[in-house]
Protein backbone atom coordinates (compact mmCIF):
# COMPACT_ATOMS: atom_id res chain seq x y z
CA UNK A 1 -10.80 -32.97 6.23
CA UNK A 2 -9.45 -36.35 4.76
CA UNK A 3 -5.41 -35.01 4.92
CA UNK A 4 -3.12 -36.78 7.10
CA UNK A 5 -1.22 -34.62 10.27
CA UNK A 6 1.99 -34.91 7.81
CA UNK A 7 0.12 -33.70 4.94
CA UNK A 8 -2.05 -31.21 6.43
CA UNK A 9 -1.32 -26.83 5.62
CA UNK A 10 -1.56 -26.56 9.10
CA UNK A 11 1.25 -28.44 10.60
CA UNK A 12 4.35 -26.81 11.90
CA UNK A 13 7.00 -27.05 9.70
CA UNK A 14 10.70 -25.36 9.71
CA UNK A 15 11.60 -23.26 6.46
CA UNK A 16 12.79 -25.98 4.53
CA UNK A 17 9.85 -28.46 4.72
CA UNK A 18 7.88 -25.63 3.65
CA UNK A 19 9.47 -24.63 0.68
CA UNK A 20 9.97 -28.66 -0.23
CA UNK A 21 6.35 -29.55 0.72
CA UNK A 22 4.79 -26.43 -0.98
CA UNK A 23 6.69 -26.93 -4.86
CA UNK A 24 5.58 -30.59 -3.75
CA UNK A 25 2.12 -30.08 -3.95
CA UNK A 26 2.66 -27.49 -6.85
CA UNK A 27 4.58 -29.92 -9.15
CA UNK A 28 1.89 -32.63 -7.78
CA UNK A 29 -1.06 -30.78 -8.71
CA UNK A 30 0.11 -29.09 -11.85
CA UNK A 31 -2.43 -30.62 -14.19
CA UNK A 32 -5.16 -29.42 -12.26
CA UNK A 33 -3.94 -26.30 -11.52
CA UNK A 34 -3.13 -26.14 -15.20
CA UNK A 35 -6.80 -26.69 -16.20
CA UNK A 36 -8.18 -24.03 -13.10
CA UNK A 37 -5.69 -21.02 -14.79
CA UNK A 38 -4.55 -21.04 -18.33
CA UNK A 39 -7.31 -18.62 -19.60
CA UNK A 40 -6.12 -16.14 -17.18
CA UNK A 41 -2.17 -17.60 -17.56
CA UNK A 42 -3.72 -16.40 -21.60
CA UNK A 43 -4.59 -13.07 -20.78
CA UNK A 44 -1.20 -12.82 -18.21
CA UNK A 45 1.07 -13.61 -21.21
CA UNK A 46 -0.64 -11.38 -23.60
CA UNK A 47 -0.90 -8.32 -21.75
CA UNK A 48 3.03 -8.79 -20.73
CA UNK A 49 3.90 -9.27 -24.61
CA UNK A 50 1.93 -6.28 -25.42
CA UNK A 51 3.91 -4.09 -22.68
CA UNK A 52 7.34 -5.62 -23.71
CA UNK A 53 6.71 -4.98 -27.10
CA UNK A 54 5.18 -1.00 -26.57
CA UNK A 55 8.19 -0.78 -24.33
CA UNK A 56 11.39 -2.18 -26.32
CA UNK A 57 9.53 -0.21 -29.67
CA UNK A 58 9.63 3.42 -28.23
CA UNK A 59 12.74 3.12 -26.24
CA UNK A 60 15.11 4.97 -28.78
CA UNK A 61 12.98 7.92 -28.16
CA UNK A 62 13.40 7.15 -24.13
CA UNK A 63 16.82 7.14 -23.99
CA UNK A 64 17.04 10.20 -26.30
CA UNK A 65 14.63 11.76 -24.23
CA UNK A 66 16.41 10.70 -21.28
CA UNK A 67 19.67 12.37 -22.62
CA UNK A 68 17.78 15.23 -23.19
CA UNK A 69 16.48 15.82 -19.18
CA UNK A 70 20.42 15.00 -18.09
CA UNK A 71 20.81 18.25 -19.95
CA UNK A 72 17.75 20.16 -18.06
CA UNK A 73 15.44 19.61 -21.59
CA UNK A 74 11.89 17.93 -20.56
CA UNK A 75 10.88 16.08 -23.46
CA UNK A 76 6.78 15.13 -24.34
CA UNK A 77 8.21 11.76 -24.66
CA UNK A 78 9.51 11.53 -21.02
CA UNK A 79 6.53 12.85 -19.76
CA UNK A 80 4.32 10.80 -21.29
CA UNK A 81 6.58 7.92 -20.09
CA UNK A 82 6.18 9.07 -16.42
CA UNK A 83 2.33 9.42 -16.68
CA UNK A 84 2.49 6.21 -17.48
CA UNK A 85 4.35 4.54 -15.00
CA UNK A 86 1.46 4.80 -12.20
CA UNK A 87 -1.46 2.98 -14.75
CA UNK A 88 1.07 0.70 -15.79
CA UNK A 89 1.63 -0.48 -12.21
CA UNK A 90 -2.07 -0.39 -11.72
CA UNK A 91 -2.41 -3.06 -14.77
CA UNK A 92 0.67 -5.32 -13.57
CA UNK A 93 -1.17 -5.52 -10.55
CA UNK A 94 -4.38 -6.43 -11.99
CA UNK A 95 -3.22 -9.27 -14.26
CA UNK A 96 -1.59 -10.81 -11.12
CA UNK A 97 -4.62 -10.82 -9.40
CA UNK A 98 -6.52 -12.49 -12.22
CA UNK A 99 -3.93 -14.92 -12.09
CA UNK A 100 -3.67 -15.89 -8.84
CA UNK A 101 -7.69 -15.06 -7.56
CA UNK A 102 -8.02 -19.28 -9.35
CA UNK A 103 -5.30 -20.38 -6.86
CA UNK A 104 -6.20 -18.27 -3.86
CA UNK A 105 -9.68 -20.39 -4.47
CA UNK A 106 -7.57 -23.71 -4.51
CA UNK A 107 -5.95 -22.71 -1.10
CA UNK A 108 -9.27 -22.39 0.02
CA UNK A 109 -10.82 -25.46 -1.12
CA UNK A 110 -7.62 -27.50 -0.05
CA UNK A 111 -7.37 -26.38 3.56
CA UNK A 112 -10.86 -27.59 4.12
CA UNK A 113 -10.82 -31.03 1.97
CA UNK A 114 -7.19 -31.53 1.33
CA UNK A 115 -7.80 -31.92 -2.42
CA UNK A 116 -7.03 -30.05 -5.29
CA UNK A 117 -10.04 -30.68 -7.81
CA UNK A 118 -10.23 -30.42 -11.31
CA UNK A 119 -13.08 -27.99 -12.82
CA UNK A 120 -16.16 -29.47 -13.57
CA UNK A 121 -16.03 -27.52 -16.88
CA UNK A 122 -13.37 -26.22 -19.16
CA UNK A 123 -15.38 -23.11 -19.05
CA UNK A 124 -15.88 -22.97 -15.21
CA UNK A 125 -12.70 -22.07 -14.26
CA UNK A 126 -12.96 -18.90 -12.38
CA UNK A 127 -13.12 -17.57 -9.24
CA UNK A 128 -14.70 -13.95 -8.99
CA UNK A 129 -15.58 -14.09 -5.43
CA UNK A 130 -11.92 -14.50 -4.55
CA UNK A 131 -11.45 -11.86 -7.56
CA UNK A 132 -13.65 -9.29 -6.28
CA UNK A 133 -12.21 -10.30 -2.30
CA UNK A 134 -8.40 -9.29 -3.40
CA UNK A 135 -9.59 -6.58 -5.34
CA UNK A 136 -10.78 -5.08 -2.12
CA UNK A 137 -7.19 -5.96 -0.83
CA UNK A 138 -5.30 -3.88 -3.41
CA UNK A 139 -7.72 -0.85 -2.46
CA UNK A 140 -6.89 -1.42 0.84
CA UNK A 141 -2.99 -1.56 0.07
CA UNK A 142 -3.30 1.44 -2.54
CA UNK A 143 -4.72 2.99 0.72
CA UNK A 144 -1.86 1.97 3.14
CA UNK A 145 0.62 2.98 0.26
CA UNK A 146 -0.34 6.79 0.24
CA UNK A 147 -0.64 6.89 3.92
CA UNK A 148 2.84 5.64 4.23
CA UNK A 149 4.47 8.14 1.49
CA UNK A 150 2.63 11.35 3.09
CA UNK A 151 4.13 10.52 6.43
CA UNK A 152 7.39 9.72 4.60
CA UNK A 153 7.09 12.79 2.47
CA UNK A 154 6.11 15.02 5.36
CA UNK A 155 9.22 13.62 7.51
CA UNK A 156 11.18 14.34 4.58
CA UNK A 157 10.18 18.07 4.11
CA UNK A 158 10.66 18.43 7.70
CA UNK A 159 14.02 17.29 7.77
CA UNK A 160 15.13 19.32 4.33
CA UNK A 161 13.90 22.56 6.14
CA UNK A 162 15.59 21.74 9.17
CA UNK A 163 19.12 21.49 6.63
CA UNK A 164 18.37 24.55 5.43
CA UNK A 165 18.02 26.20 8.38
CA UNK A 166 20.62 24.72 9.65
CA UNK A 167 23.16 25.75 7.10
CA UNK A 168 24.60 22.89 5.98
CA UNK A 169 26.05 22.71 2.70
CA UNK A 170 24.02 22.11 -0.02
CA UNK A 171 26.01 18.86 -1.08
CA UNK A 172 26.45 17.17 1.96
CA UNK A 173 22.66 17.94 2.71
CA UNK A 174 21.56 15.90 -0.32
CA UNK A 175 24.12 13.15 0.23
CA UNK A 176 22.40 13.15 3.77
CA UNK A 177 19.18 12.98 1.87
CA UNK A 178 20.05 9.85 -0.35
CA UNK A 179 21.38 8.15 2.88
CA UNK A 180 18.21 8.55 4.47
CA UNK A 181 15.74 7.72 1.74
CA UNK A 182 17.63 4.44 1.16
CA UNK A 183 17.80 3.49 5.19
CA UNK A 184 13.83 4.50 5.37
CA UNK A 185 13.35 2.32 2.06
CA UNK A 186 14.82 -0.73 3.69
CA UNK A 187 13.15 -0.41 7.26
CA UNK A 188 9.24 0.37 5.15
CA UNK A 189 10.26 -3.11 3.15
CA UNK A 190 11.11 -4.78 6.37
CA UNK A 191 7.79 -3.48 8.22
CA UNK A 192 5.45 -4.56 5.22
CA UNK A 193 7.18 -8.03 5.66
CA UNK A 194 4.58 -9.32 7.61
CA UNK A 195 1.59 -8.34 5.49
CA UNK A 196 2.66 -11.53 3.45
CA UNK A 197 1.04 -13.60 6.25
CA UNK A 198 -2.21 -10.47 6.87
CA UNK A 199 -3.04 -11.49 3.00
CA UNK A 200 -3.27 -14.98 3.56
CA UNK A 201 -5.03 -15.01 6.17
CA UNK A 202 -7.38 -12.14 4.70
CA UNK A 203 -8.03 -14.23 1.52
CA UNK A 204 -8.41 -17.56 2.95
CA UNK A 205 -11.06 -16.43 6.34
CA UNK A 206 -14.60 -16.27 4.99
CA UNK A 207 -16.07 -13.25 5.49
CA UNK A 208 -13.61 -11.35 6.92
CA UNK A 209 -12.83 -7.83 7.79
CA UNK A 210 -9.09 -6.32 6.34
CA UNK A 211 -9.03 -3.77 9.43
CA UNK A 212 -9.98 -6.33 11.87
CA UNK A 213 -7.24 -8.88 10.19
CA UNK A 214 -4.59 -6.49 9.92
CA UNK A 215 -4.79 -5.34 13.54
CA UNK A 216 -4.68 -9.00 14.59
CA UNK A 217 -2.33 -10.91 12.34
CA UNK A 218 -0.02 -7.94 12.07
CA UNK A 219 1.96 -8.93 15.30
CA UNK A 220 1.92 -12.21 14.53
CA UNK A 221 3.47 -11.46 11.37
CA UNK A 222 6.10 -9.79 13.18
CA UNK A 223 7.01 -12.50 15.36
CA UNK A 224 7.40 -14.79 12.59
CA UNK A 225 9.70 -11.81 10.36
CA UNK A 226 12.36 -14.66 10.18
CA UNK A 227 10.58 -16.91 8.96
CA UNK A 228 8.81 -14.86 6.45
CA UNK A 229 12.01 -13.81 5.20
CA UNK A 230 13.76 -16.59 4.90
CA UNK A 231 11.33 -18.37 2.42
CA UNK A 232 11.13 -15.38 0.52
CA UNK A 233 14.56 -14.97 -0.18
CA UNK A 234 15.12 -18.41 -0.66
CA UNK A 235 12.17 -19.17 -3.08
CA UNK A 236 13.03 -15.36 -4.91
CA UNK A 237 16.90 -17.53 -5.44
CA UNK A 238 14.97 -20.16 -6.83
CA UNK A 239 13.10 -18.44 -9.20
CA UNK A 240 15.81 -16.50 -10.59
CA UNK A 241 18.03 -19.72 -11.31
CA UNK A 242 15.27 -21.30 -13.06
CA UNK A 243 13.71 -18.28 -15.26
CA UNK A 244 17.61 -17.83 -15.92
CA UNK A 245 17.50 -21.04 -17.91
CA UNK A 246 14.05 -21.39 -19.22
CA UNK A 247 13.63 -17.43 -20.07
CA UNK A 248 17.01 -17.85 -21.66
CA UNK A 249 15.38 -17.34 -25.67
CA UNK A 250 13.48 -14.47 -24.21
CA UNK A 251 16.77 -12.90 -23.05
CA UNK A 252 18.53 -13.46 -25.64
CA UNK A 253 15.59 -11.75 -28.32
CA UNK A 254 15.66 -8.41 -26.05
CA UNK A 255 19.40 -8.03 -25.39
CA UNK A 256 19.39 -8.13 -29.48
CA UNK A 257 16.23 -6.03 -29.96
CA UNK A 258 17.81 -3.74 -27.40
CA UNK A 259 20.63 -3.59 -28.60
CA UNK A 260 19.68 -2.71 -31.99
CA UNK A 261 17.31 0.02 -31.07
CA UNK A 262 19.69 1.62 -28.52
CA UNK A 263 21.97 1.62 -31.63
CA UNK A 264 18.89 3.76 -33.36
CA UNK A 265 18.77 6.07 -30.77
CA UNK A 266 22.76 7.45 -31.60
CA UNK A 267 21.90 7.25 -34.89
CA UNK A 268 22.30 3.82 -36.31
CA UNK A 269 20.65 2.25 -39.24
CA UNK A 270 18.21 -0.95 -37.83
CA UNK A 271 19.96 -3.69 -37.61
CA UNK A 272 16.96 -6.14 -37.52
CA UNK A 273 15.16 -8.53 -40.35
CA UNK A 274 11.31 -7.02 -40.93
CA UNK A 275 9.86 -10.37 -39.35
CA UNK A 276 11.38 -9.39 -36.14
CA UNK A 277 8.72 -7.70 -34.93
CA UNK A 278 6.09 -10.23 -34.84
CA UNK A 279 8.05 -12.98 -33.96
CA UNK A 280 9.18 -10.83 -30.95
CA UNK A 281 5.64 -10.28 -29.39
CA UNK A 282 5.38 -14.65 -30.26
CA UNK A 283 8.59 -14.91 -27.64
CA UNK A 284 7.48 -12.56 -25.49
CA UNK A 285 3.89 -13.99 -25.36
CA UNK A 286 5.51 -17.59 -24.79
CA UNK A 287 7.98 -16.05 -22.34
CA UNK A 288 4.66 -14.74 -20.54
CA UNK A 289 2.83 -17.64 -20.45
CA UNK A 290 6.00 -19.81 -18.83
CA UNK A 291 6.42 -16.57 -16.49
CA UNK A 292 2.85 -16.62 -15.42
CA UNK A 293 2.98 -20.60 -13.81
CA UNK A 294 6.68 -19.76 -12.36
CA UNK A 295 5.24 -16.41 -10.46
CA UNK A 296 1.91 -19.07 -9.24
CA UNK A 297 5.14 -21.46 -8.15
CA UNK A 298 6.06 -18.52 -5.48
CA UNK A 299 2.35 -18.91 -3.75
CA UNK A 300 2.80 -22.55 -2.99
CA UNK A 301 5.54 -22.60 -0.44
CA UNK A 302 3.89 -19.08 1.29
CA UNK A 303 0.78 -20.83 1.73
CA UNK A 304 2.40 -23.76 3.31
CA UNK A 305 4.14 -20.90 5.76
CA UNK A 306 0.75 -19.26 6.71
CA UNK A 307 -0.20 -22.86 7.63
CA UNK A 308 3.09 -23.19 9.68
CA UNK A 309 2.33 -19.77 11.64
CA UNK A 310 -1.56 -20.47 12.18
CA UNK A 311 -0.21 -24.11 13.71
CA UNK A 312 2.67 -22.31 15.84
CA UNK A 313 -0.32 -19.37 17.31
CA UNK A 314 -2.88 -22.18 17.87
CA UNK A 315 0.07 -24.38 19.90
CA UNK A 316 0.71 -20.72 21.21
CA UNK A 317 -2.54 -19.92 22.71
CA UNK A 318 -3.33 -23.41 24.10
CA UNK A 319 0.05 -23.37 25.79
CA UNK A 320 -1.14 -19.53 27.35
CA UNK A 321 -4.53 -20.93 28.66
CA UNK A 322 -3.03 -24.11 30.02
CA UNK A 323 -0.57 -21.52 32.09
């Protein structure tokens, strides 16, 4: 490994050298990692166009629809809307993972020679291994996911039968509802906070078992909830100031668009030239693409974190054994 102590992943670092260190190597390395993704950063950008377009295009019968079930009336549209919602997440998901599954690989190669290199080939770009490896992950998480909402859901149905038995009025038992779901909402974000590090780690150890990561990085990722935290918030704050300003044509197009088809749903004549349609999926596909290397942006200071925690647990154990 030709990187200096300074320069190396694994070197403990406070929040703010990682974030600095890991757009560093990001904005360093941006040719290259330019040349490792932009056919999937392609596909990214398409497939978001393609839902931003279906989406914006049918949402005068949504809101109708939506009008409708405030007034008890269950519309084909609405259903067909919610029995989409679950696929739809399912393909978000998907196109992030082809995106980053190239990077992931970088991480990988980087920790062990401290360079980012470019592909041999324009063609040779990807990385299914990694691919197939966080594929595996999101079963894994789709697995963890329904576990969590039974116990949730059963916890719940307890505690509305115990209302009910209980009397209260049926007002101040749904209030007591809404409290709850938001307080257990918060404290299941803040306890899958430290899966951010069990992913790392997962993705970048060679051969490695989920169960038998998760059940020994999960603490770890505990002890370091601060510092997980902190980057994320920070680095979430600056990628909202920045896709404020270079998203700002994309915002603009769909507060028009939805303005004008909201305007169609009470009734309206369109308000929008006949080109607008195609040059709307050209934004949005743009507006995809730029989106795709901003959400890769987010993976660069994280991976510089997962290097700060496996320094800190290393420093941690040696310190135990010399005890």
């Amino acid at each position: 490994m030709n990187q200096s102590n300074e320069q190396s992943v694994f070197h403990v670092r406070s929040s703010r050298a990682v974030i600095i260190n890991g757009y560093k190597l990001y904005m360093n390395n941006f040719r290259t990692i330019f040349r490792h993704t932009w056919p999937f950063a392609i596909v990214y950008s398409i497939v978001i166009a393609m839902m931003m377009y279906a989406f914006l295009h049918s949402l005068p019968q949504l809101m109708t629809a939506t009008k409708l079930a405030q007034q008890g009336v269950m519309t084909n549209d609405l259903r067909t809307f919610q029995a989409f919602m679950y696929p739809l997440l399912l393909v978000i998901m998907l196109i992030n993972i082809l995106l980053a599954s190239p990077v992931f690989k970088l991480f990988s190669e980087y920790q062990q020679s401290g360079v980012i290199a470019p592909p041999t080939k324009w063609y040779r770009v990807g990385a299914w291994p990694m691919m197939l490896c966080m594929l595996r992950l999101l079963l894994w998480f789709i697995l963890l996911d329904i576990i969590v909402s039974m116990a949730i859901g059963i916890i719940f149905g307890i505690g509305a039968v115990l209302l009910m038995v209980t009397g209260i009025n049926i007002g101040n038992a749904m209030i007591t509802i809404g409290v709850a779901s938001i307080l257990v909402s918060i404290i299941v974000m803040a306890m899958l906070l430290p899966l951010v590090y069990t992913t790392f780690k997962y993705l970048l150890t060679p051969r490695s078992s989920f169960v038998n990561i998760l059940t020994h990085t999960y603490s770890v990722g505990l002890r370091h909830w601060g510092s997980l935290f902190l980057v994320m918030f920070m680095v979430a704050i600056i990628n909202a100031i920045i896709s404020t300003v270079i998203m700002l044509p994309y915002n603009i197009l769909t507060a028009a668009i939805t303005t004008s088809l909201a305007g169609v749903a009470n009734g309206d004549p369109i308000g929008m030239p006949d080109y607008m349609g195609w040059m709307s999926f050209i934004v949005f596909c743009l507006a995809g693409f730029v989106l795709a290397y901003l959400t890769l942006s987010t993976l660069f200071p994280l991976y510089y974190l997962y290097g700060s925690i496996e320094k800190q647990e290393e420093e941690r154990r040696e310190l135990s054994i010399e005890k």
